[in-house]
N, C-alpha and C. Protein backbone atom coordinates (compact mmCIF):
# COMPACT_ATOMS: atom_id res chain seq x y z
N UNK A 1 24.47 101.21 101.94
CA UNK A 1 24.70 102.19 102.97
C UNK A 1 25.83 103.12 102.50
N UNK A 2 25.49 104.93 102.40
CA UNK A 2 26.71 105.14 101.90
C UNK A 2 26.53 105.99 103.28
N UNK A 3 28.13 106.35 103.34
CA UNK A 3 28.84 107.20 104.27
C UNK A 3 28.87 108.75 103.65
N UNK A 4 28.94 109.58 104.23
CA UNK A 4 28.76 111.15 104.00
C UNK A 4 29.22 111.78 105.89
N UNK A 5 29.80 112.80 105.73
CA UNK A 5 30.52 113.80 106.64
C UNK A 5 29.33 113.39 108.13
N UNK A 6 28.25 113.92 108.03
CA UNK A 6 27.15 113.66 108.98
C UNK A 6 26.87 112.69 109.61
N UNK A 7 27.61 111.23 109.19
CA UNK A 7 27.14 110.55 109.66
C UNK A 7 27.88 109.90 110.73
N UNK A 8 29.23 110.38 109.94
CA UNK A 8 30.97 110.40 110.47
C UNK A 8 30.62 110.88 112.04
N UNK A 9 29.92 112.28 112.36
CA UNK A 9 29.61 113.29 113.42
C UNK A 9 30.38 114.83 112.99
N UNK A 10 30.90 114.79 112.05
CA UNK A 10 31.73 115.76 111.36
C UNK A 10 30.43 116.78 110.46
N UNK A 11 30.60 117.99 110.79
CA UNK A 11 30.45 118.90 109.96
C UNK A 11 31.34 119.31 108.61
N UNK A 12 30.27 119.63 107.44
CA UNK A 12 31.15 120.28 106.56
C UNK A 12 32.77 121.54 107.37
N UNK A 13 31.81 122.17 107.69
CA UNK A 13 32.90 123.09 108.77
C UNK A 13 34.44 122.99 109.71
N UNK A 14 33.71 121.38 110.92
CA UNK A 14 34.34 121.46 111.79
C UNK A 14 35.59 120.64 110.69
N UNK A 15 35.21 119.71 109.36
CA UNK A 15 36.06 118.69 108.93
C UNK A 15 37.35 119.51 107.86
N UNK A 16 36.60 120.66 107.53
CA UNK A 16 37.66 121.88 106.63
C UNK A 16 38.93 122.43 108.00
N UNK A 17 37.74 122.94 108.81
CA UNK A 17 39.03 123.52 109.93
C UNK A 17 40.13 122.15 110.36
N UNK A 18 39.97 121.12 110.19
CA UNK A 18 40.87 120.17 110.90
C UNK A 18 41.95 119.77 110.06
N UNK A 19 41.67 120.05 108.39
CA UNK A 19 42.52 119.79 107.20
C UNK A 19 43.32 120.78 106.95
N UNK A 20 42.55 122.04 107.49
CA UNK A 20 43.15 122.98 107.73
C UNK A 20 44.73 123.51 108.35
N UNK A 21 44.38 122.53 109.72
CA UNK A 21 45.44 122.84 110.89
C UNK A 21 45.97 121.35 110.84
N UNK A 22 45.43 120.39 110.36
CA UNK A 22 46.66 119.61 109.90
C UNK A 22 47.59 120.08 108.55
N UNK A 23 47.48 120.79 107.81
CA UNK A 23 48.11 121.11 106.94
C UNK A 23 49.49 122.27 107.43
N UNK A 24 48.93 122.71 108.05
CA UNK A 24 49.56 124.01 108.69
C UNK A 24 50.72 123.06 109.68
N UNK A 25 49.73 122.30 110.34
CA UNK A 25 51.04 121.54 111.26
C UNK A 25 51.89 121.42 110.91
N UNK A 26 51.60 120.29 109.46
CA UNK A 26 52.87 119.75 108.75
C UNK A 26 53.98 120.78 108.01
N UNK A 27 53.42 121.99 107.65
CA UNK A 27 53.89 122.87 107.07
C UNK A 27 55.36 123.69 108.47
N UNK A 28 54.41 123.63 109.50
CA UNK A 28 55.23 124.69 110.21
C UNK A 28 56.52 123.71 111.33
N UNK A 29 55.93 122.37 111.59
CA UNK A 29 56.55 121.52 112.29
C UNK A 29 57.03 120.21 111.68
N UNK A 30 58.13 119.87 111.79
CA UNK A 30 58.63 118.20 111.70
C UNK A 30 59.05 117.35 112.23
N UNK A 31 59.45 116.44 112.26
CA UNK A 31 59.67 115.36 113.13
C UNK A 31 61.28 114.57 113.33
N UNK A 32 61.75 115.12 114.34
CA UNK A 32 63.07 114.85 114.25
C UNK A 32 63.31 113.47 115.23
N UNK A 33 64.59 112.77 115.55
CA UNK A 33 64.99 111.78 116.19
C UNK A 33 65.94 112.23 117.38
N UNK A 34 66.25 111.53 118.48
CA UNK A 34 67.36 111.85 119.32
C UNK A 34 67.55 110.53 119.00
N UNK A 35 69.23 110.23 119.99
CA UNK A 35 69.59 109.15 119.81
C UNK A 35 69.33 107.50 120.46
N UNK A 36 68.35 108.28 120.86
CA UNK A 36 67.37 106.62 121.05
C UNK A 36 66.40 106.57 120.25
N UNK A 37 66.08 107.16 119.73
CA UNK A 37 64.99 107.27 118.55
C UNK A 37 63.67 107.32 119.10
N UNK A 38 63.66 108.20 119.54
CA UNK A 38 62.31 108.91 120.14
C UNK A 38 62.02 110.12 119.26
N UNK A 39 60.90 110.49 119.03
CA UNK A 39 60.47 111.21 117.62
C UNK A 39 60.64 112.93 118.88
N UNK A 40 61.00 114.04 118.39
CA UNK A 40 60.54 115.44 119.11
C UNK A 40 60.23 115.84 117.40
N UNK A 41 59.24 117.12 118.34
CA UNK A 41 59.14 117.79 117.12
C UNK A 41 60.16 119.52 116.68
N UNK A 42 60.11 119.64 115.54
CA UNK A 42 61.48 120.94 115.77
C UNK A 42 60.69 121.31 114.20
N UNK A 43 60.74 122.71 114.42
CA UNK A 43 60.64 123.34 113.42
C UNK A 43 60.93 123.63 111.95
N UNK A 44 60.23 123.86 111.02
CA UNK A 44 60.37 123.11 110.02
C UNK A 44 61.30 124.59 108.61
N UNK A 45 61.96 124.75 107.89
CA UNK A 45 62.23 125.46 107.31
C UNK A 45 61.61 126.32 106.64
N UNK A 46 60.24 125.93 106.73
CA UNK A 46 59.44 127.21 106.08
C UNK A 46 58.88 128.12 107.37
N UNK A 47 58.79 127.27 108.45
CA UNK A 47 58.48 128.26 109.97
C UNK A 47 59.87 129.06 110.26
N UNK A 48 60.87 128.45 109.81
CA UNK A 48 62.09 129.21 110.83
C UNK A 48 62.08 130.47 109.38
N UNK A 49 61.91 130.42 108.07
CA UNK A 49 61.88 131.35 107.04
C UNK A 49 60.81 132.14 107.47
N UNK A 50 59.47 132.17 107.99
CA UNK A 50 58.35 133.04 108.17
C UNK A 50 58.55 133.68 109.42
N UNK A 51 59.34 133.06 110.64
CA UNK A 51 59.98 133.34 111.64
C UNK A 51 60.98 134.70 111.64
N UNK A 52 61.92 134.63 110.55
CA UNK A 52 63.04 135.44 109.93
C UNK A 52 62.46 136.59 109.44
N UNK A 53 60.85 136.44 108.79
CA UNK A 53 60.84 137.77 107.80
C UNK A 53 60.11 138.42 109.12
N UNK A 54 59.16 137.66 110.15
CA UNK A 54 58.70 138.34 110.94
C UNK A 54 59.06 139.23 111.53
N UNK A 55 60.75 138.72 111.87
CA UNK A 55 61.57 139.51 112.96
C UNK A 55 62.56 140.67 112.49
N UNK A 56 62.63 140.35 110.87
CA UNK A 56 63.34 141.45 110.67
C UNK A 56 61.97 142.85 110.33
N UNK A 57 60.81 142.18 110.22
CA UNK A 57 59.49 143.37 110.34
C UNK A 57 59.41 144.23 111.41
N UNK A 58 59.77 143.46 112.16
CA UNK A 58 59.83 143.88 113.93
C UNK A 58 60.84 144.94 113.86
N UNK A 59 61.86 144.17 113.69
CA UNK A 59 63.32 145.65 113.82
C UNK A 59 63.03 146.24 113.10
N UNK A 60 62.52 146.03 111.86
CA UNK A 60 62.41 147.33 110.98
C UNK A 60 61.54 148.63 111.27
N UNK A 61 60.59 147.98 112.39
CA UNK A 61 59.29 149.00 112.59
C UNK A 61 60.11 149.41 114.13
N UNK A 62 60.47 149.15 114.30
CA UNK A 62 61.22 149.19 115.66
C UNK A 62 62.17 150.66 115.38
N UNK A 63 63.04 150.25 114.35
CA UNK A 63 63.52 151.25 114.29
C UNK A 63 63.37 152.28 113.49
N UNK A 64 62.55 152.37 112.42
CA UNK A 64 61.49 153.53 111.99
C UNK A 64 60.87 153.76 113.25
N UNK A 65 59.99 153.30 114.46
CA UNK A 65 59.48 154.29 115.40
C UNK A 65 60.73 155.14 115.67
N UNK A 66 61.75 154.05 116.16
CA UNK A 66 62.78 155.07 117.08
C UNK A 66 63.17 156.09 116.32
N UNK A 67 63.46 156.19 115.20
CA UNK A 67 63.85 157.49 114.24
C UNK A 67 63.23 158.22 113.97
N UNK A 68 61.65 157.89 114.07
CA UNK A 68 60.82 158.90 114.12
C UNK A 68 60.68 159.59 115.73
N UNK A 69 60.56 159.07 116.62
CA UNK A 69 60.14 159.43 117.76
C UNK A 69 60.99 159.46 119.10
N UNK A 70 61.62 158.72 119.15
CA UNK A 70 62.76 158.65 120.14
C UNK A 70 64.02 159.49 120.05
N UNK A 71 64.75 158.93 118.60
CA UNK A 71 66.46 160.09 118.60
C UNK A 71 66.04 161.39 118.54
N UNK A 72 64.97 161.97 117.91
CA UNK A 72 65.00 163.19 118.23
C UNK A 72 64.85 163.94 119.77
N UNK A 73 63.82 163.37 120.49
CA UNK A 73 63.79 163.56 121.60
C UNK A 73 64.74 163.62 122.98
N UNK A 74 65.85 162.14 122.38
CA UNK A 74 66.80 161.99 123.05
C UNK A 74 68.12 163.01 122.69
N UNK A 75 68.00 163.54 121.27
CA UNK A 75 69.04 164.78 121.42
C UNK A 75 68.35 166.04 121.56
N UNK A 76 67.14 166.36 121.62
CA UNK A 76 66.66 167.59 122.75
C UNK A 76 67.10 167.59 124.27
N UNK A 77 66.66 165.88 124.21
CA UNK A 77 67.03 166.06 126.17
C UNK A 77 68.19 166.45 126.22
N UNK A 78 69.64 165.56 125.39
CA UNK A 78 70.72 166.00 125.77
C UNK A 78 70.74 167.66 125.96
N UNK A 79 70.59 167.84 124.74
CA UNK A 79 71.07 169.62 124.38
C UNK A 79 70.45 170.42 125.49
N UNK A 80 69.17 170.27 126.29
CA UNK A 80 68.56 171.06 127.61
C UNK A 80 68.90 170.34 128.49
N UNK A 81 69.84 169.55 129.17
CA UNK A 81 70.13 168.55 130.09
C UNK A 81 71.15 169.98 130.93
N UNK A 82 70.49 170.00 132.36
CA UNK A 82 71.07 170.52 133.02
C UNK A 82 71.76 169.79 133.66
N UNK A 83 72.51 170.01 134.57
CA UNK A 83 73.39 169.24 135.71
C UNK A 83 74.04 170.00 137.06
N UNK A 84 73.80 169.43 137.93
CA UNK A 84 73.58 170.68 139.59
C UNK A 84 74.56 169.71 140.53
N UNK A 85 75.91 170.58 140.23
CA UNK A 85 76.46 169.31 141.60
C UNK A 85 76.27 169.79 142.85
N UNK A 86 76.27 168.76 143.81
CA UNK A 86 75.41 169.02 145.41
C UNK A 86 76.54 168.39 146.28
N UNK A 87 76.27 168.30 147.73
CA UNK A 87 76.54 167.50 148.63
C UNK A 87 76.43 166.49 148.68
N UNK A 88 76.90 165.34 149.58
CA UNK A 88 76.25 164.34 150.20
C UNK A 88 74.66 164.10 150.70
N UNK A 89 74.75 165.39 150.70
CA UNK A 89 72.78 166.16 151.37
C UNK A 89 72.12 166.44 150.64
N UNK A 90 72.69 166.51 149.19
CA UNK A 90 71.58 166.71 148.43
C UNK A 90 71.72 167.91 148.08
N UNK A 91 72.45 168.89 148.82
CA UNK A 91 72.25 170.79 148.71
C UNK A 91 73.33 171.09 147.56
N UNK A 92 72.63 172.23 147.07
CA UNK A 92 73.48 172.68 145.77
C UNK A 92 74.87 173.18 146.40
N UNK A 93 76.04 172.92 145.46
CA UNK A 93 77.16 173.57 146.02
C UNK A 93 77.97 174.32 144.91
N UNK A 94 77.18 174.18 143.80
CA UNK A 94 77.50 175.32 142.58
C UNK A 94 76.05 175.34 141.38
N UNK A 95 76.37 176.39 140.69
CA UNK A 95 75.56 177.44 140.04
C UNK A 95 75.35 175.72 138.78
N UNK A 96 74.40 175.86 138.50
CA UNK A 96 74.01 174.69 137.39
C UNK A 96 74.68 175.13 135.91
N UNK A 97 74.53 173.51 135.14
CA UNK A 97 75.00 174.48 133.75
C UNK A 97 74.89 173.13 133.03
N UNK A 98 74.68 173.42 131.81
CA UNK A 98 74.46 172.61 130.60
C UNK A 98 75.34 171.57 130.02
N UNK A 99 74.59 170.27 130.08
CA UNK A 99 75.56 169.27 129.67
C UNK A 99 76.62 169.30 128.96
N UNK A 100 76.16 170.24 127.94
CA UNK A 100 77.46 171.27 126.86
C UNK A 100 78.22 171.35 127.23
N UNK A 101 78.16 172.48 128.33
CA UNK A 101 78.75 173.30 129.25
C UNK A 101 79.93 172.20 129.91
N UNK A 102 79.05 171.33 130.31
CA UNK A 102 79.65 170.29 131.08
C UNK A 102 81.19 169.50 130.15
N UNK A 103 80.86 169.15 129.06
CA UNK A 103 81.54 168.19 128.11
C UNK A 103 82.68 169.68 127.96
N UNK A 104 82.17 170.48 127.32
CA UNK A 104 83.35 171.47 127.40
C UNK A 104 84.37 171.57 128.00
N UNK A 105 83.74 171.79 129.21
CA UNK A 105 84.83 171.88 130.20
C UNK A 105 85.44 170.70 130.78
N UNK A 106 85.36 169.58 130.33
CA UNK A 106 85.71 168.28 131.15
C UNK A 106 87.31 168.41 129.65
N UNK A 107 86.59 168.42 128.40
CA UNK A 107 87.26 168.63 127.51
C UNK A 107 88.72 169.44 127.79
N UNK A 108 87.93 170.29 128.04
CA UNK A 108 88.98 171.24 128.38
C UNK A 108 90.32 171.16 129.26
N UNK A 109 89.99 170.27 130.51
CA UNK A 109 90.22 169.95 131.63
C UNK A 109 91.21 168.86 131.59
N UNK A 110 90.59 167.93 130.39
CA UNK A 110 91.45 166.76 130.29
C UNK A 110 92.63 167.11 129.41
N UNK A 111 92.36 168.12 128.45
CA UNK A 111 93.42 168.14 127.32
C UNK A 111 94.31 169.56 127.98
N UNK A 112 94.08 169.79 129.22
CA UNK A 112 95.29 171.21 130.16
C UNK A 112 95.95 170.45 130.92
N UNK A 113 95.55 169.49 131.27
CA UNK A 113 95.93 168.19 132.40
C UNK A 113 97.31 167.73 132.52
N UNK A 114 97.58 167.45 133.83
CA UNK A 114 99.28 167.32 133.40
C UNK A 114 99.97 165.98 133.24
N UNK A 115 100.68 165.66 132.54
CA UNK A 115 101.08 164.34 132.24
C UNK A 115 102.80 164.13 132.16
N UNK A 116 102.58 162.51 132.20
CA UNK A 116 103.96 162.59 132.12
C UNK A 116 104.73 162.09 130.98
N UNK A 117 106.02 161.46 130.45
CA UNK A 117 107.00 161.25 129.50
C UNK A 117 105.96 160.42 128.68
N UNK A 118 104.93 159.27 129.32
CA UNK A 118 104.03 158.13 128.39
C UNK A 118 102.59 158.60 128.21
N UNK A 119 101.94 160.29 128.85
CA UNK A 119 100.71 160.65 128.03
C UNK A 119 100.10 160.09 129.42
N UNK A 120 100.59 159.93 130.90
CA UNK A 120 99.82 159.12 132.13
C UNK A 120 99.74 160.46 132.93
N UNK A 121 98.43 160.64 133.51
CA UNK A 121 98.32 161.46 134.62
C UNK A 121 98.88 161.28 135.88
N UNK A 122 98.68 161.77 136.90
CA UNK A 122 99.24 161.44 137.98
C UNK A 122 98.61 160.00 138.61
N UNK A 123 97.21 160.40 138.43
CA UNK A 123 96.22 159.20 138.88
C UNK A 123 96.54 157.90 137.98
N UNK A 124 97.03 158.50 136.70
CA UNK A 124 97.20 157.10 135.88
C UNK A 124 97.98 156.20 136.03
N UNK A 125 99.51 157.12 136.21
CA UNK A 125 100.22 156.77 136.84
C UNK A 125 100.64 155.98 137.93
N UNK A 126 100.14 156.53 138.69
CA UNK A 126 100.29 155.71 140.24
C UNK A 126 101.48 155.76 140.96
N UNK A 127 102.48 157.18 140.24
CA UNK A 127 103.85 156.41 141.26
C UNK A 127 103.83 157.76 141.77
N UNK A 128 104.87 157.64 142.61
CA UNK A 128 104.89 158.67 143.27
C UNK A 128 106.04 159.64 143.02
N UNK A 129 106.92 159.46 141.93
CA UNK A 129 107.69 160.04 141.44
C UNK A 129 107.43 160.76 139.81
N UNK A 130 106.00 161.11 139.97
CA UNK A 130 104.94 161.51 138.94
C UNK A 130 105.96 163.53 138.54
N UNK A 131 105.98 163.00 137.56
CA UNK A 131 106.74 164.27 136.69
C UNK A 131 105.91 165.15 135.52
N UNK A 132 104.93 166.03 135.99
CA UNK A 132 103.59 166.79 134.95
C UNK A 132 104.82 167.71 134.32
N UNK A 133 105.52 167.33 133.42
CA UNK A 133 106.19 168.25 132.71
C UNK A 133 105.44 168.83 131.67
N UNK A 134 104.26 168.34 130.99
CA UNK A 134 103.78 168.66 129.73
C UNK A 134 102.35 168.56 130.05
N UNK A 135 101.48 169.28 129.21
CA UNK A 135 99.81 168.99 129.47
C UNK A 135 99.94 167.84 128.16
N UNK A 136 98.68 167.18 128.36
CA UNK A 136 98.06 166.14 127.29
C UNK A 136 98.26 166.82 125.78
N UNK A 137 97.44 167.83 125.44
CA UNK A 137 97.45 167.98 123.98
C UNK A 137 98.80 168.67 123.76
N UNK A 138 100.12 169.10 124.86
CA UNK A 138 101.55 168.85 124.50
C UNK A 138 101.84 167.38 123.65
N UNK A 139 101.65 166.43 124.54
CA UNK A 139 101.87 164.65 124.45
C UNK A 139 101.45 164.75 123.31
N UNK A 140 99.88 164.69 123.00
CA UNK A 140 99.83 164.34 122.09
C UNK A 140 99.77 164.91 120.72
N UNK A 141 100.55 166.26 120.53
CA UNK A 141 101.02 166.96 119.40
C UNK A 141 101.96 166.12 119.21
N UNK A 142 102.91 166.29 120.26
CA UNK A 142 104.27 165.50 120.04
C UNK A 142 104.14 164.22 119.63
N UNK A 143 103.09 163.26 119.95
CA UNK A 143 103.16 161.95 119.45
C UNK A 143 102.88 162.18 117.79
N UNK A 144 101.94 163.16 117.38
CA UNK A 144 101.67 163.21 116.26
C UNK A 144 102.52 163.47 115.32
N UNK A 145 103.74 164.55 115.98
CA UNK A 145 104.68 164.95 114.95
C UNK A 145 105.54 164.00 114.88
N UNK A 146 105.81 163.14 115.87
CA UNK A 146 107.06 161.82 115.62
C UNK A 146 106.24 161.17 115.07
N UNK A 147 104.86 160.43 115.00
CA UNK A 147 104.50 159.80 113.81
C UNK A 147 104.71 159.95 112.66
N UNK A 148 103.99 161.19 112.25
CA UNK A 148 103.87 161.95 110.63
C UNK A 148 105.91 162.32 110.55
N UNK A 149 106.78 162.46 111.06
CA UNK A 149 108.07 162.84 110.64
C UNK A 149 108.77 161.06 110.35
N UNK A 150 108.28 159.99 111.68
CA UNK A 150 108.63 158.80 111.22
C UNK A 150 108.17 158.36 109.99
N UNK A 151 107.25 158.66 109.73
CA UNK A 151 106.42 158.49 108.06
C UNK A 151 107.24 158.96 107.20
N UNK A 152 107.08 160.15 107.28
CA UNK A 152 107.88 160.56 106.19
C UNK A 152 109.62 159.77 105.75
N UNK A 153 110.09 160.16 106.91
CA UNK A 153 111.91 159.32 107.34
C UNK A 153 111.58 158.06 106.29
N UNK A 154 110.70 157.32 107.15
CA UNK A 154 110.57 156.06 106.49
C UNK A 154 110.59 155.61 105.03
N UNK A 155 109.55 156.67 104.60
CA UNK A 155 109.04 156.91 103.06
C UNK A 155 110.41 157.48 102.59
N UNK A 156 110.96 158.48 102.72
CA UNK A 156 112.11 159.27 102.25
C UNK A 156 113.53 157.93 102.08
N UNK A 157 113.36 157.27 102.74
CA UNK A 157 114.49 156.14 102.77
C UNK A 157 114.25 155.16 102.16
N UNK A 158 113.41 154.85 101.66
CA UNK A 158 112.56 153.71 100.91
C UNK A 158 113.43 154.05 99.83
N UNK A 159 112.91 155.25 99.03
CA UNK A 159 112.94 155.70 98.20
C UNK A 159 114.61 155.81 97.54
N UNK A 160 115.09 156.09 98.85
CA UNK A 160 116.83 155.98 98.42
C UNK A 160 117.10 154.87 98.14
N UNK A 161 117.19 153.96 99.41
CA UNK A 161 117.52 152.72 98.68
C UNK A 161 117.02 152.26 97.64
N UNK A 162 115.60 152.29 97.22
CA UNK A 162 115.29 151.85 95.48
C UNK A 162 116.38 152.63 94.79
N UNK A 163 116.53 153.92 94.76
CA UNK A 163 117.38 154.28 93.97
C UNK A 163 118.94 154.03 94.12
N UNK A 164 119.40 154.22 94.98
CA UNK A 164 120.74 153.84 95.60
C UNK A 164 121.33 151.88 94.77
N UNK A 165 120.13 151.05 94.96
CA UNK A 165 120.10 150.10 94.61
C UNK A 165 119.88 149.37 92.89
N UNK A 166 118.95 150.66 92.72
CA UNK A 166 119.47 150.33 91.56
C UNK A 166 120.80 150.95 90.81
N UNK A 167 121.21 152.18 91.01
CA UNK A 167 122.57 152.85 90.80
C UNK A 167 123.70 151.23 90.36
N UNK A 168 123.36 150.81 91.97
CA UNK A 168 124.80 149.58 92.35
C UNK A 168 124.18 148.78 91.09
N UNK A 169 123.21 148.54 90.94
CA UNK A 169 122.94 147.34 89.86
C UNK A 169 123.17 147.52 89.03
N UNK A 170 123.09 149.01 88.26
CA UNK A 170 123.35 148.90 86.45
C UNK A 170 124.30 149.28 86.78
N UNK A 171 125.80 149.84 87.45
CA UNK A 171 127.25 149.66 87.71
C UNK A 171 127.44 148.71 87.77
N UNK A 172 127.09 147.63 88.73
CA UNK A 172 128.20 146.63 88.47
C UNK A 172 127.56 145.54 87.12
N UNK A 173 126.63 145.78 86.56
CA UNK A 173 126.51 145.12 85.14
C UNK A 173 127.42 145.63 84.22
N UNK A 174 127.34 147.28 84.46
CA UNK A 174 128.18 147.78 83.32
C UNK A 174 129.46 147.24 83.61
N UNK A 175 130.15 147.26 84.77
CA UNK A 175 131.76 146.88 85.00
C UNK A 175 131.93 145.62 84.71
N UNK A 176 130.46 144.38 84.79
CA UNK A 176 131.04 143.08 84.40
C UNK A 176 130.93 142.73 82.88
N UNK A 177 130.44 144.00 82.68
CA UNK A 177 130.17 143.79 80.66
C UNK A 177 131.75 144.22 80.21
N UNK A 178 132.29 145.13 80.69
CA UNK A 178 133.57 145.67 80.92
C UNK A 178 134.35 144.55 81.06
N UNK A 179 134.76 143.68 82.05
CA UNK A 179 135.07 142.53 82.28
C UNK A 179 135.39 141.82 81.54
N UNK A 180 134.16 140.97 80.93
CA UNK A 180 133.62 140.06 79.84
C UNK A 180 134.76 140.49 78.37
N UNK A 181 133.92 141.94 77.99
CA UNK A 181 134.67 142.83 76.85
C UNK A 181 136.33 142.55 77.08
N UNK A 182 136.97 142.85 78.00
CA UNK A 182 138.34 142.92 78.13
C UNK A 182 139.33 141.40 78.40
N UNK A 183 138.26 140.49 78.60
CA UNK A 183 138.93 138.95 78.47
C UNK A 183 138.95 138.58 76.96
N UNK A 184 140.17 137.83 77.44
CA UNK A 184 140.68 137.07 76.07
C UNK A 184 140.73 135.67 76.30
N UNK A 185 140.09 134.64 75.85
CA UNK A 185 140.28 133.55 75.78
C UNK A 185 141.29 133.22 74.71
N UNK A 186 142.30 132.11 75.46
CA UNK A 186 143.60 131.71 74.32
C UNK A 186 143.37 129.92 74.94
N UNK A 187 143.39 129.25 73.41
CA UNK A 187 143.98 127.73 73.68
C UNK A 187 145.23 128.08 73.24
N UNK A 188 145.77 127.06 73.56
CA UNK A 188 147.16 126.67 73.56
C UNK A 188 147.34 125.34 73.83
N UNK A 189 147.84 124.42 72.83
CA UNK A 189 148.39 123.41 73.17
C UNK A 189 149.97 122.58 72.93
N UNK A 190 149.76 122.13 73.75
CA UNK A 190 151.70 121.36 73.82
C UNK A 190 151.57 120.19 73.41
């Protein structure tokens, strides 16, 4: 009596597809322990590697669409982006104007703005003994020039003392060579 696939109830077919997806199993899944030793299954290093190239395929096409199709669109909208401020009601209460328009003038607005001794608005502030002696891009010229002048100070003094320091050093070598030169050792004995 010999045995052959047919007789099993197995097709040539159905017995390839099953060697198939057992192979694949073993390939994509393994068999791990918890600490009672109960078997789970967890993914196997060649699934979490085919996993990895998948997903960086993904972002990659992801963001080739968006660079093709999206940023441009999204800096048209900006650049035609109107803006209409209204009421509580909804009703216009000034003439519209361009996001541009808009950033400009906020720009503008923030760097005329009045501040006080630490670069704080009034609102920033919070006190009530709020002193707008200077606008913002006053502040912050002035912060810039005490930076770049502390820089320099700093650098400019460095530089002395290296030199200053070494001055003192080859003086007082020369005065103790001087020293040295002008002693006389004498024995003498009684």
């Amino acid at each position: 009596m010999s045995l052959d696939i047919e007789s099993l109830g197995f097709t040539k077919e159905e017995l390839q597809e099953r060697v198939i997806e057992r192979i694949c199993t073993q390939l994509m899944e393994s068999v791990g322990c918890d600490e009672d030793g109960e078997e789970y299954p967890v993914s196997s290093t060649f699934r979490k590697a085919i996993d990895a190239k998948i997903k960086k395929h993904i972002d990659e096409t992801i963001s080739a669409l968006a660079d093709k199709h999206v940023l441009p669109n999204v800096a048209q909208y900006i650049e035609n982006l109107t803006l209409q401020q209204t009421n509580q009601w909804g009703q216009k209460t000034a003439e519209s104007i361009t996001f541009i328009e808009y950033l400009v003038k906020r720009a503008e607005a923030y760097m005329q703005e009045k501040v006080d001794y630490s670069g704080k608005s009034k609102e920033e502030s919070g006190s009530y003994s709020f002193n707008g002696a200077q606008t913002r891009i006053t502040y912050l010229i002035n912060q810039h020039l005490q930076y770049s002048i502390e820089t320099a100070m700093k650098s400019a003094l460095q530089v002395a003392n290296s030199a200053i320091s070494k001055g003192i050093q080859e003086t007082v070598k020369f005065k103790l060579e001087e020293i040295v030169a002008g002693l006389k050792v004498q024995v003498a004995t009684k």
